[in-house]
PDB file of N, CA and C in Angstrom:
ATOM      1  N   UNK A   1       0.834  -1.192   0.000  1.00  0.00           N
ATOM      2  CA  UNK A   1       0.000   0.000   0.000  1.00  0.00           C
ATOM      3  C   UNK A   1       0.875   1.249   0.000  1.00  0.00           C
ATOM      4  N   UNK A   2       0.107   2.016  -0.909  1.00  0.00           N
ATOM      5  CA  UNK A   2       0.940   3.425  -0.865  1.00  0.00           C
ATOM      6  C   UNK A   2       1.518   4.018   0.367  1.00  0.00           C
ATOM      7  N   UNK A   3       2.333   4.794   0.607  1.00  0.00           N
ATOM      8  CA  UNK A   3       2.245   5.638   2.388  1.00  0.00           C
ATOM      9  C   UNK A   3       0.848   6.265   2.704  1.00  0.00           C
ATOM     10  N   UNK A   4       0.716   6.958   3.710  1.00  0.00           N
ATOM     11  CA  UNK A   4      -0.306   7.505   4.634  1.00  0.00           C
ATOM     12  C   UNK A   4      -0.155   9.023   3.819  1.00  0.00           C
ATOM     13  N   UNK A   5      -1.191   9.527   3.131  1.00  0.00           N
ATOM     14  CA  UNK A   5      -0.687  11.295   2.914  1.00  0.00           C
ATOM     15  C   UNK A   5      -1.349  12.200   3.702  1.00  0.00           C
ATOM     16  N   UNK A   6      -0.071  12.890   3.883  1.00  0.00           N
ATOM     17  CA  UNK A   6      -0.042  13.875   5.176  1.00  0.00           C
ATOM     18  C   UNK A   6      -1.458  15.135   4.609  1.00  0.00           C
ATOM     19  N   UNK A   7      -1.706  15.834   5.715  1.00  0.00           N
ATOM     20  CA  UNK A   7      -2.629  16.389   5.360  1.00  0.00           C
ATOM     21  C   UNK A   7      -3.227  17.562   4.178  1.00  0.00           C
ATOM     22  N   UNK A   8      -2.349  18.158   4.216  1.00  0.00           N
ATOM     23  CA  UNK A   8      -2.293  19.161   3.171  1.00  0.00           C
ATOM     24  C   UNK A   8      -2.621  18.464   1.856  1.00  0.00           C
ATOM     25  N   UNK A   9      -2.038  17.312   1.290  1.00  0.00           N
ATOM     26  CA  UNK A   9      -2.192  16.672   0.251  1.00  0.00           C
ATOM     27  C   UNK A   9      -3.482  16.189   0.474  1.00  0.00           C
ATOM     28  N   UNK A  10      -3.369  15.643   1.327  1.00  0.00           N
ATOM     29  CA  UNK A  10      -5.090  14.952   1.589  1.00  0.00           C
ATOM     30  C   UNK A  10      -6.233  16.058   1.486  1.00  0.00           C
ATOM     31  N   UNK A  11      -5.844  17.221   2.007  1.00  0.00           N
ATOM     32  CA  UNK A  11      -7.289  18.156   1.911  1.00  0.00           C
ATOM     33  C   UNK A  11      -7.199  18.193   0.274  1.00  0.00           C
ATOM     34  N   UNK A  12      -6.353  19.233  -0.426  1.00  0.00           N
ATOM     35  CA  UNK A  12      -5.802  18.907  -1.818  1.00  0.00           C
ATOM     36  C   UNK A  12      -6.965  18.305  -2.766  1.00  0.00           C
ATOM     37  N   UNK A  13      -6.632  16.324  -2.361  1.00  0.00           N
ATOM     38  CA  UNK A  13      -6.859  15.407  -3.277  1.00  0.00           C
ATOM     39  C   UNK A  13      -8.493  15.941  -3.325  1.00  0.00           C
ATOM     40  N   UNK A  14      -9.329  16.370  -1.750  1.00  0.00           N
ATOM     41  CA  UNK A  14     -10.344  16.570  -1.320  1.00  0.00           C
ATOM     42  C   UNK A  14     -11.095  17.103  -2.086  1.00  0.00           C
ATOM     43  N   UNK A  15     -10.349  18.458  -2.239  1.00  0.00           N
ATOM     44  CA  UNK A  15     -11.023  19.872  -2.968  1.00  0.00           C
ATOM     45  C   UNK A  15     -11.430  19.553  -3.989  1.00  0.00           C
ATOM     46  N   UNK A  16     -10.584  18.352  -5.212  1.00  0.00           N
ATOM     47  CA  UNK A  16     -10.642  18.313  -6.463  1.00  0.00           C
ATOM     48  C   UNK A  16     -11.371  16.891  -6.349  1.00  0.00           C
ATOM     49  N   UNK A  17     -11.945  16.470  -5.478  1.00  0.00           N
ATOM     50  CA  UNK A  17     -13.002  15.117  -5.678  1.00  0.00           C
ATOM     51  C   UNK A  17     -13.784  15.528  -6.789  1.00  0.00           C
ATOM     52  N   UNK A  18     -14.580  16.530  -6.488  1.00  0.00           N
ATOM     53  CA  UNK A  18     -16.263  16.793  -6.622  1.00  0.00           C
ATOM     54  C   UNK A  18     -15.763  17.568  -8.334  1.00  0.00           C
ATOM     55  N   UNK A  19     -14.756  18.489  -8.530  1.00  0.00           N
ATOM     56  CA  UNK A  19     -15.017  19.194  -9.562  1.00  0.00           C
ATOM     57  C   UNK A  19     -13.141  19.643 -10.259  1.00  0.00           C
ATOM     58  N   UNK A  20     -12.627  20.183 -11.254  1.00  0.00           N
ATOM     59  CA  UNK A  20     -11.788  20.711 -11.738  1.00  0.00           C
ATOM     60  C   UNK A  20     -11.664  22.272 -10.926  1.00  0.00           C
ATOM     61  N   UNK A  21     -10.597  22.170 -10.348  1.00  0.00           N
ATOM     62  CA  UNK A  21     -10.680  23.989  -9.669  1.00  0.00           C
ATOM     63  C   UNK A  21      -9.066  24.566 -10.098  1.00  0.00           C
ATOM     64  N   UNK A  22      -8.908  25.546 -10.316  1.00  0.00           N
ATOM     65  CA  UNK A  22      -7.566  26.387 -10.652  1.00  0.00           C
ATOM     66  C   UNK A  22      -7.086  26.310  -9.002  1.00  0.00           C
ATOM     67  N   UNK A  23      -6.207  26.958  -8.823  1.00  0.00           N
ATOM     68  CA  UNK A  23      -5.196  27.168  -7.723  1.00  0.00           C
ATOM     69  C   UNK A  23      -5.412  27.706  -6.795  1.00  0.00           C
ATOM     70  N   UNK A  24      -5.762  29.378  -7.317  1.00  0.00           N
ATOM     71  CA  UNK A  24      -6.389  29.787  -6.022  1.00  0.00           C
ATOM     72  C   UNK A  24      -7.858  29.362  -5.371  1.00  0.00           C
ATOM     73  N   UNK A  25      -8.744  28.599  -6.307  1.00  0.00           N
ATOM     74  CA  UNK A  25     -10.024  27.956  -6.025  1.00  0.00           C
ATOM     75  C   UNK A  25      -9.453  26.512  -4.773  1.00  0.00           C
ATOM     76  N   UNK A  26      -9.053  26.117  -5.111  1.00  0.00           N
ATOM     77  CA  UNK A  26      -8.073  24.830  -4.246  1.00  0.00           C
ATOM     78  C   UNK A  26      -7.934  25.853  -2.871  1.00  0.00           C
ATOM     79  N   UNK A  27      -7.037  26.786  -3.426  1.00  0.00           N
ATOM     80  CA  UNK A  27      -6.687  26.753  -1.834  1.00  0.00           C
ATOM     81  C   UNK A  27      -7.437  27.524  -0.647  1.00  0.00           C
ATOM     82  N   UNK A  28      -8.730  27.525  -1.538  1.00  0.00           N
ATOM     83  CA  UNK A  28      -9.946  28.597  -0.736  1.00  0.00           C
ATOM     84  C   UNK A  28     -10.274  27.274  -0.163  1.00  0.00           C
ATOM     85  N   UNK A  29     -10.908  26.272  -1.417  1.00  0.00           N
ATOM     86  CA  UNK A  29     -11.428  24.851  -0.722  1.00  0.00           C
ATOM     87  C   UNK A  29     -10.729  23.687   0.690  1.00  0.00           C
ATOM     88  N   UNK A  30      -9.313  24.059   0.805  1.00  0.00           N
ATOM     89  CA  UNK A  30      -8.507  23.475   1.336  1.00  0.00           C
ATOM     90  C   UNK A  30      -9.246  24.067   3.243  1.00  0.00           C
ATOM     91  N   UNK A  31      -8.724  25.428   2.676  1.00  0.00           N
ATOM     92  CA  UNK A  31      -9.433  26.271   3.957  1.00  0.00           C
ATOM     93  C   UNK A  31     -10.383  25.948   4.531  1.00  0.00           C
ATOM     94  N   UNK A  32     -11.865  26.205   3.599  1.00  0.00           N
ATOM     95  CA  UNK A  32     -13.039  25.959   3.884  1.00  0.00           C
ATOM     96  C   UNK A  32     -13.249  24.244   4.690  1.00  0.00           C
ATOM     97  N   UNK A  33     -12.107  23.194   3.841  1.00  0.00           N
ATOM     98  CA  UNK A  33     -12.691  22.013   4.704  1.00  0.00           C
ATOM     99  C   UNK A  33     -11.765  21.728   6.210  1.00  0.00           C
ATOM    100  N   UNK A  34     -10.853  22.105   6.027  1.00  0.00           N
ATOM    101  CA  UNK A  34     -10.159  22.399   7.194  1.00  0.00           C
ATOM    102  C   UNK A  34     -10.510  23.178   8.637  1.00  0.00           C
ATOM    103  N   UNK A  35     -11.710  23.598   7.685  1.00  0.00           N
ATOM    104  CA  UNK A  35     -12.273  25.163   9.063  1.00  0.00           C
ATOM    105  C   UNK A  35     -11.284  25.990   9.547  1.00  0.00           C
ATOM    106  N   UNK A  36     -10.178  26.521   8.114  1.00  0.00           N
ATOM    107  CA  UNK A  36      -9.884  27.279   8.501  1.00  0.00           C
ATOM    108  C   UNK A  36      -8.461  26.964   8.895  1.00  0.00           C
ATOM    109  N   UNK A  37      -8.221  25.729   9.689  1.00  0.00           N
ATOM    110  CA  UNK A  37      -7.071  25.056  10.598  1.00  0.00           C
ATOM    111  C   UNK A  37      -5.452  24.941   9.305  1.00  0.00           C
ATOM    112  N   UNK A  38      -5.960  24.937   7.803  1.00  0.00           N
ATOM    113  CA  UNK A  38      -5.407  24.423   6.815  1.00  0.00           C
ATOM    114  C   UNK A  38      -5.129  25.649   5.378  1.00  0.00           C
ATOM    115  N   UNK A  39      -3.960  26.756   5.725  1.00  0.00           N
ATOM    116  CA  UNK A  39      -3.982  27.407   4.817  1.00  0.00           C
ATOM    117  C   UNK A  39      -2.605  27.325   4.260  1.00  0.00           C
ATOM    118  N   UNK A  40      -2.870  26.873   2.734  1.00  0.00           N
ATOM    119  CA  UNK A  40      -1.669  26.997   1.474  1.00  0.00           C
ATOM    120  C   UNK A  40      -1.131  28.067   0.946  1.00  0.00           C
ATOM    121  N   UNK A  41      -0.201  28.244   1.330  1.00  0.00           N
ATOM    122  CA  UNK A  41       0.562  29.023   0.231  1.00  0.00           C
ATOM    123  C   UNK A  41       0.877  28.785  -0.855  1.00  0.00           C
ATOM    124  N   UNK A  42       1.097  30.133  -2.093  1.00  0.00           N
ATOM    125  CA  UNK A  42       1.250  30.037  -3.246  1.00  0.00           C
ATOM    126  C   UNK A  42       2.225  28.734  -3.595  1.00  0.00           C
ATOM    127  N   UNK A  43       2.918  29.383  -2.931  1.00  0.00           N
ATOM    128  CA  UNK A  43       4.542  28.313  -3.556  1.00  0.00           C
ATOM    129  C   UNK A  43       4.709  27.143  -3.076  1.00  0.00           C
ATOM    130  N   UNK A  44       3.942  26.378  -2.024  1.00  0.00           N
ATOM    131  CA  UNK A  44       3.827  25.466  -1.853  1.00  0.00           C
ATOM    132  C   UNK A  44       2.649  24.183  -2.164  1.00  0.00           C
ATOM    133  N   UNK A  45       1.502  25.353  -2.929  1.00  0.00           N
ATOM    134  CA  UNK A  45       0.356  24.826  -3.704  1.00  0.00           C
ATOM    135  C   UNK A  45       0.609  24.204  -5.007  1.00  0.00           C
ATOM    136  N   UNK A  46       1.721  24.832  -5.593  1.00  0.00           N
ATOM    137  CA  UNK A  46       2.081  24.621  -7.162  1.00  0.00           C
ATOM    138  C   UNK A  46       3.210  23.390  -7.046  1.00  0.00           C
ATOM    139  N   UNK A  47       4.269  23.605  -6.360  1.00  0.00           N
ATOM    140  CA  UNK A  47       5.544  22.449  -5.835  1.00  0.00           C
ATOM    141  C   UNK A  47       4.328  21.206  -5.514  1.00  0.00           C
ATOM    142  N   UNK A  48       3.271  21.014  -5.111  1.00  0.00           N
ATOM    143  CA  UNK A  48       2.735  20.106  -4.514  1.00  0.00           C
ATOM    144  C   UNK A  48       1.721  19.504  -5.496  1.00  0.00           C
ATOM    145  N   UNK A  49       1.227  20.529  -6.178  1.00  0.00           N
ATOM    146  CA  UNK A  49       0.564  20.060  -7.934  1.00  0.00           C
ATOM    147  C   UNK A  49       2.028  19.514  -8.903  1.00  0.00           C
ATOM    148  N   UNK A  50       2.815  19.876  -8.799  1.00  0.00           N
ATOM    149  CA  UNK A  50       4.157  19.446  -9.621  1.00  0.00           C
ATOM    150  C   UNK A  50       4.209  17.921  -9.104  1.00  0.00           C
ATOM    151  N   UNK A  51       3.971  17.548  -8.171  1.00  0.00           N
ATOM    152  CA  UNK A  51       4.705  16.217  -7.069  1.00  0.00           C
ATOM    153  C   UNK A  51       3.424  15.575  -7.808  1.00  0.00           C
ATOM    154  N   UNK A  52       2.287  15.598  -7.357  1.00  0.00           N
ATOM    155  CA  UNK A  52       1.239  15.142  -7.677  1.00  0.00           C
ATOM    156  C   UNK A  52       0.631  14.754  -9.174  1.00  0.00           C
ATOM    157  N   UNK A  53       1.351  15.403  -9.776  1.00  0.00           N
ATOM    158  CA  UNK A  53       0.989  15.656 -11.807  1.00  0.00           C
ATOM    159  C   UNK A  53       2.627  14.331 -12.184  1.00  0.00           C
ATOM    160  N   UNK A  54       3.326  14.455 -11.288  1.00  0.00           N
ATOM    161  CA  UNK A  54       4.199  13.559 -11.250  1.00  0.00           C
ATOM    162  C   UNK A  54       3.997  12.071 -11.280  1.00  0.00           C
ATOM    163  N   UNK A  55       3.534  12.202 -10.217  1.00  0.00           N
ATOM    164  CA  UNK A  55       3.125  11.170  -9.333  1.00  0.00           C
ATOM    165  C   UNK A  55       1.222   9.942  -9.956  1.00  0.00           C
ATOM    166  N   UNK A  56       0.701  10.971 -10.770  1.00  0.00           N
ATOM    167  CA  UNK A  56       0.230  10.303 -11.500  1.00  0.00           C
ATOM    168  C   UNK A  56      -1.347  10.899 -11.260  1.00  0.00           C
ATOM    169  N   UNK A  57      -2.143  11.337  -9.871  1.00  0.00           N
ATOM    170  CA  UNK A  57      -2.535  11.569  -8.845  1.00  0.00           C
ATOM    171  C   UNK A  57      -3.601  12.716  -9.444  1.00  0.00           C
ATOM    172  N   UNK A  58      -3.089  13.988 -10.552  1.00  0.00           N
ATOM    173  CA  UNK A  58      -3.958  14.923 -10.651  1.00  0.00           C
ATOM    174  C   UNK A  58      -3.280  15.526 -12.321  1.00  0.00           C
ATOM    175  N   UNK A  59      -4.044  15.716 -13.131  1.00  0.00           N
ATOM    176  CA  UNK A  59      -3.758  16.212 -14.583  1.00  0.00           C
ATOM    177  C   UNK A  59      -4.226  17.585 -14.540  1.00  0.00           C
ATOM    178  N   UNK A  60      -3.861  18.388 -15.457  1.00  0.00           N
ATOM    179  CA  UNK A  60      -4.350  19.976 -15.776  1.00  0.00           C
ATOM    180  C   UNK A  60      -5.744  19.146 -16.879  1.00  0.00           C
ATOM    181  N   UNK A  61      -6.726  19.965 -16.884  1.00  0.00           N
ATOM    182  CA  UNK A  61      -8.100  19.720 -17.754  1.00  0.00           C
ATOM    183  C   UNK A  61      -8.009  20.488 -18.403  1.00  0.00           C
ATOM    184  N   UNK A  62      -8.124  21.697 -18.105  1.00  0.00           N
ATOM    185  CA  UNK A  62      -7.771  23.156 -19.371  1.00  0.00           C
ATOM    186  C   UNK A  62      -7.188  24.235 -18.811  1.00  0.00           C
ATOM    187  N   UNK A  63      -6.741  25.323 -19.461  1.00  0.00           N
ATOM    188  CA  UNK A  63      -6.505  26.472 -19.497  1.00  0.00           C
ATOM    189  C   UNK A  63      -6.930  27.707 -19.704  1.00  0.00           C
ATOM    190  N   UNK A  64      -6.641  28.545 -18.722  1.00  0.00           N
ATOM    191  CA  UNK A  64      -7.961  30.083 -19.453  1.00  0.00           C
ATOM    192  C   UNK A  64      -6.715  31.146 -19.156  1.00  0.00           C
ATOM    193  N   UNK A  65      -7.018  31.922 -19.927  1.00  0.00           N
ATOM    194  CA  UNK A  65      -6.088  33.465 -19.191  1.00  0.00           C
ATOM    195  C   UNK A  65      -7.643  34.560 -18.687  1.00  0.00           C
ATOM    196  N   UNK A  66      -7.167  34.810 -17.786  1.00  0.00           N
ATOM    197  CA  UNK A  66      -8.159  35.847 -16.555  1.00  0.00           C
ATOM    198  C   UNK A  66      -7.344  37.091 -16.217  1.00  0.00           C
ATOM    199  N   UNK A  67      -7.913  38.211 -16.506  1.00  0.00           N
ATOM    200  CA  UNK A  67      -7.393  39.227 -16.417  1.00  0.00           C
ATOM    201  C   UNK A  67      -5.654  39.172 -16.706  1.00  0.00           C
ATOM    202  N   UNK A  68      -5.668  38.225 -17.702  1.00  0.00           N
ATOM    203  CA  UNK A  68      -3.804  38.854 -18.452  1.00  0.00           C
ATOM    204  C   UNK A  68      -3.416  37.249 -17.599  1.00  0.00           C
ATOM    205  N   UNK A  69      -3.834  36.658 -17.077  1.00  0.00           N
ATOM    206  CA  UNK A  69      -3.046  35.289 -15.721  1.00  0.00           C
ATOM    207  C   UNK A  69      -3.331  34.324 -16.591  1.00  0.00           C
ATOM    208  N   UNK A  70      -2.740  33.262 -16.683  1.00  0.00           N
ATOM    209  CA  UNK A  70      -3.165  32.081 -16.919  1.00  0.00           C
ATOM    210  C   UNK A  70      -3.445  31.370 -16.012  1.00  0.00           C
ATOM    211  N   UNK A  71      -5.014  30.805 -15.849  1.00  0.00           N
ATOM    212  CA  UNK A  71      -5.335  29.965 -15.143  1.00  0.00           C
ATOM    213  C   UNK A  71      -5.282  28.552 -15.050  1.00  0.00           C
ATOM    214  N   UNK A  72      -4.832  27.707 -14.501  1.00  0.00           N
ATOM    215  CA  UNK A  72      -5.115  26.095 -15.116  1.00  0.00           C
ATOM    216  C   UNK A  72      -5.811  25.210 -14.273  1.00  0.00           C
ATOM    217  N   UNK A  73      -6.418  24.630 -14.591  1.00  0.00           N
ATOM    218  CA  UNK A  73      -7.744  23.727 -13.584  1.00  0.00           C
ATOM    219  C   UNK A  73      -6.912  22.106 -14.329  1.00  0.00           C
ATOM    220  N   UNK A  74      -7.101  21.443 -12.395  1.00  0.00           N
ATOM    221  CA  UNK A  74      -6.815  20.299 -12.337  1.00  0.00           C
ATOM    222  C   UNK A  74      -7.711  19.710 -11.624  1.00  0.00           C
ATOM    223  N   UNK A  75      -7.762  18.322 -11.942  1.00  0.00           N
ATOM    224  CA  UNK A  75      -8.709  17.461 -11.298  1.00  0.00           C
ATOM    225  C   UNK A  75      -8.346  16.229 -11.160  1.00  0.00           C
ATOM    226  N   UNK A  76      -8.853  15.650  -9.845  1.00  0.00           N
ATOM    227  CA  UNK A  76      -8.202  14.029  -9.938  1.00  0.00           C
ATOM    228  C   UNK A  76      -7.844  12.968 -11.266  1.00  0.00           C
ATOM    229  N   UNK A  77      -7.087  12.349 -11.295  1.00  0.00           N
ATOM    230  CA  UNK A  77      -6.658  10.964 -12.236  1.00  0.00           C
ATOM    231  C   UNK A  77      -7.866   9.858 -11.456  1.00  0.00           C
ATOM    232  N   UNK A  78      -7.815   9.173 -12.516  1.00  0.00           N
ATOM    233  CA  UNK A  78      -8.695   7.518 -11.875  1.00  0.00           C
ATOM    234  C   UNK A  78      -7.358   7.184 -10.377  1.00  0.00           C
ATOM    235  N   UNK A  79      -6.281   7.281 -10.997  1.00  0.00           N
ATOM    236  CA  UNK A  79      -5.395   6.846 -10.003  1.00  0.00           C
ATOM    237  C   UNK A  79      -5.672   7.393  -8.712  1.00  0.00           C
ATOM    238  N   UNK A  80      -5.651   8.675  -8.661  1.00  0.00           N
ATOM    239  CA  UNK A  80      -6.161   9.818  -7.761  1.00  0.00           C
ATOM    240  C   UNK A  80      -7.516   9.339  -7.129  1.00  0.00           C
ATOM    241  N   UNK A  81      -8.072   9.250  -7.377  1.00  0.00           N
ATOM    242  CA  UNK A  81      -9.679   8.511  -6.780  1.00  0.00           C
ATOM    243  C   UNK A  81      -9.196   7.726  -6.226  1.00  0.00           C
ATOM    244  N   UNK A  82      -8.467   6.952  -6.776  1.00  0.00           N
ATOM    245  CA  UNK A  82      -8.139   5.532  -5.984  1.00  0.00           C
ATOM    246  C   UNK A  82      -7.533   6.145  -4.521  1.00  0.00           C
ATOM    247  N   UNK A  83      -6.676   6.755  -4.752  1.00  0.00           N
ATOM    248  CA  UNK A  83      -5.613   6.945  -3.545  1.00  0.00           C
ATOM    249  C   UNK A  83      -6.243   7.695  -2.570  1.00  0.00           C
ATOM    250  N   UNK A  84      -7.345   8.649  -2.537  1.00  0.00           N
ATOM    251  CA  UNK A  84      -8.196   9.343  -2.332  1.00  0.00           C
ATOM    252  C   UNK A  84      -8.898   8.905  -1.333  1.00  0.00           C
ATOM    253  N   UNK A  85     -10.034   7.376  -2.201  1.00  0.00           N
ATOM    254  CA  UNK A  85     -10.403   6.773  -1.773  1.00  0.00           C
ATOM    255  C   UNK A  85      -9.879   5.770  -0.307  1.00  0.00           C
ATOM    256  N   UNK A  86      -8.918   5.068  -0.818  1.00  0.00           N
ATOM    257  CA  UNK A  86      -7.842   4.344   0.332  1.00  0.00           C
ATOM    258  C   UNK A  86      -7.278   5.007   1.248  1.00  0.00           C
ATOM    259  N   UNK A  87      -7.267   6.000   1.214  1.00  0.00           N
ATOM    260  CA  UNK A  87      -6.908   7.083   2.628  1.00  0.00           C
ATOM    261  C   UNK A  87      -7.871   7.433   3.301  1.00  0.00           C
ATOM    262  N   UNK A  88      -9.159   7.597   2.767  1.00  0.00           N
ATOM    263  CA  UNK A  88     -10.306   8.043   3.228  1.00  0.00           C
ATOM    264  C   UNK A  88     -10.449   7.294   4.107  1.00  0.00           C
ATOM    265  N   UNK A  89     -10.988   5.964   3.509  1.00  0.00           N
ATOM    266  CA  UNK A  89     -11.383   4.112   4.360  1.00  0.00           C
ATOM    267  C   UNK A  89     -10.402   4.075   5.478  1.00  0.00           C
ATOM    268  N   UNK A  90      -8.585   4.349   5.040  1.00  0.00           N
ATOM    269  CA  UNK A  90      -7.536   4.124   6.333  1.00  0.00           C
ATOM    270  C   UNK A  90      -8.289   5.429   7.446  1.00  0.00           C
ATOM    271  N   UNK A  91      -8.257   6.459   7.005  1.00  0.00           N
ATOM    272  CA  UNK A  91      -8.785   7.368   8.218  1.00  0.00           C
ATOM    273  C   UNK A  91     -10.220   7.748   8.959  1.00  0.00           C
ATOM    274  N   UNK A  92     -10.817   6.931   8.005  1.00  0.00           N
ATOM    275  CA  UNK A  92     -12.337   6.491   8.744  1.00  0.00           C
ATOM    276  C   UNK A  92     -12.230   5.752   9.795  1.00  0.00           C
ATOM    277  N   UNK A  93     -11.181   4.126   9.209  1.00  0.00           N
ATOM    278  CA  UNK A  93     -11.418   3.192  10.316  1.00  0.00           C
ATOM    279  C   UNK A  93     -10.429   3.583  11.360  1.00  0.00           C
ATOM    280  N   UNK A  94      -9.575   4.459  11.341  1.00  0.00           N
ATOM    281  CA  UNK A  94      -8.551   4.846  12.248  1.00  0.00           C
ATOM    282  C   UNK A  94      -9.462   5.540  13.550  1.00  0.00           C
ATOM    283  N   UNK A  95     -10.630   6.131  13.449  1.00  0.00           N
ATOM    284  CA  UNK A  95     -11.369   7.124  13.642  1.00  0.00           C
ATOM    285  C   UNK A  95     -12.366   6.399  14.515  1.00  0.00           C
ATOM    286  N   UNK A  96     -12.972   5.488  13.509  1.00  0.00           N
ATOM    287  CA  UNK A  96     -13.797   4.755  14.294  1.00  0.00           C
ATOM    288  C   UNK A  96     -12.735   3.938  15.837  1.00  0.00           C
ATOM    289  N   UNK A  97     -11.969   3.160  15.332  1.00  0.00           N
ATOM    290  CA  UNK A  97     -11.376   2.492  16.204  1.00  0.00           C
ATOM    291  C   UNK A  97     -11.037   3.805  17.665  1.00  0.00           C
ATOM    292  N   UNK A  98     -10.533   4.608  17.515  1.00  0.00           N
ATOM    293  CA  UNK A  98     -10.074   5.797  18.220  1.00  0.00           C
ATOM    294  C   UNK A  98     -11.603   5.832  18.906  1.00  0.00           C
ATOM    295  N   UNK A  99     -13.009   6.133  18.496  1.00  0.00           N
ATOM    296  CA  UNK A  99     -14.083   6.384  19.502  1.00  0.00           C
ATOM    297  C   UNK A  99     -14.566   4.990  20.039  1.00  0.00           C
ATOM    298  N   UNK A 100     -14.414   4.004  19.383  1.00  0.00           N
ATOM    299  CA  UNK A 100     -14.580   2.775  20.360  1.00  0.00           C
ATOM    300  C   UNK A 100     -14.018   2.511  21.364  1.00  0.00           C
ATOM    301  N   UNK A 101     -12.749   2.920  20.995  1.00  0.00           N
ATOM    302  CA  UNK A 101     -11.657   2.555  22.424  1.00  0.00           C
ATOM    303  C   UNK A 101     -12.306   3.615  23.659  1.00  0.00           C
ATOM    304  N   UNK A 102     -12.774   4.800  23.221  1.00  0.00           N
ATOM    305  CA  UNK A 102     -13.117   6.094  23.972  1.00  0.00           C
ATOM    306  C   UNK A 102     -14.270   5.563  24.797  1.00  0.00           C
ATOM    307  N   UNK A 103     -14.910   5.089  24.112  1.00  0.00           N
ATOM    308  CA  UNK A 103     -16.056   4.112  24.809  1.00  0.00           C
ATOM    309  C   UNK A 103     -15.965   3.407  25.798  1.00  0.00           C
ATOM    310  N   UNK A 104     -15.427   2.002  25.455  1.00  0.00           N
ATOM    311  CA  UNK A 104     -15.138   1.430  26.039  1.00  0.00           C
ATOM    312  C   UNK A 104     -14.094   2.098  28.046  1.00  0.00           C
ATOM    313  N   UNK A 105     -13.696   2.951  27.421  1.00  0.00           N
ATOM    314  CA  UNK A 105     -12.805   3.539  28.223  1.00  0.00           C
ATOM    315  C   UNK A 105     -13.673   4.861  29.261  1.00  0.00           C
ATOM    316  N   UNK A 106     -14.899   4.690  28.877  1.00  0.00           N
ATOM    317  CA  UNK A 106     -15.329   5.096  29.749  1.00  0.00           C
ATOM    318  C   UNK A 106     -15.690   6.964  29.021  1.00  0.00           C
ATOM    319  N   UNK A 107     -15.051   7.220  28.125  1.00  0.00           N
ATOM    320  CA  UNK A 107     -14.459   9.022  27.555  1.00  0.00           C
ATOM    321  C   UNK A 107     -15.995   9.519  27.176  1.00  0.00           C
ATOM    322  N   UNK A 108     -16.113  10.851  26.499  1.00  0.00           N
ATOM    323  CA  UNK A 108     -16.935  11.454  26.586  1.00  0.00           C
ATOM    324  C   UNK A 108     -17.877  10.900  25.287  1.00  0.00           C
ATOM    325  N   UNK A 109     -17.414  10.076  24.815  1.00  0.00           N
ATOM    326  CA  UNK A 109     -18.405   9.564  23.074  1.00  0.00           C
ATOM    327  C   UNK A 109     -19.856   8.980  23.487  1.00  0.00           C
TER     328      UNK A 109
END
């Protein structure tokens, strides 16, 4: 199995489940699911689309220029779903197990 991806990537893979978003759209979405807890910077948003476009994980869909900028919208690979997916399931059941034990243990669940 692949490694565990750390969070930033994981919100990331998140943003671009549902739809194709440019960069700064990502890193509004990153925010928003994070509540806030999870904010990207420029230069580490793009280095991390580079790793990822690498890696197999997320493709550019198209291109626009916006006020003189070029914009580029990416969206998950099938591969990407996959990996997406399998992190999701690892940190669900990580989650669950974590409030059972809480249970059992007497904690506030």
């Amino acid at each position: 199995m692949a490694a565990e991806l750390r969070e930033p990537t994981f919100l990331m893979l998140t943003a671009l489940a549902d739809q194709p978003r440019h960069g700064y759209g990502v890193m509004q979405e990153v925010e928003r699911l994070s509540g806030g807890g999870t904010r990207l910077r420029t230069g580490t948003l793009y280095a991390a689309f580079d790793r990822l476009a690498q890696e197999g994980l997320i493709e550019v869909t198209h291109e626009e220029v916006v006020d003189g900028r070029l914009r580029r919208y990416y969206r998950l690979t099938e591969a990407g779903n996959v990996t997406l997916e399998v992190e999701s399931r690892r940190r669900m059941s990580v989650s669950k197990e974590a409030l059972r034990r809480l249970r059992l243990a007497g904690g506030y669940v």
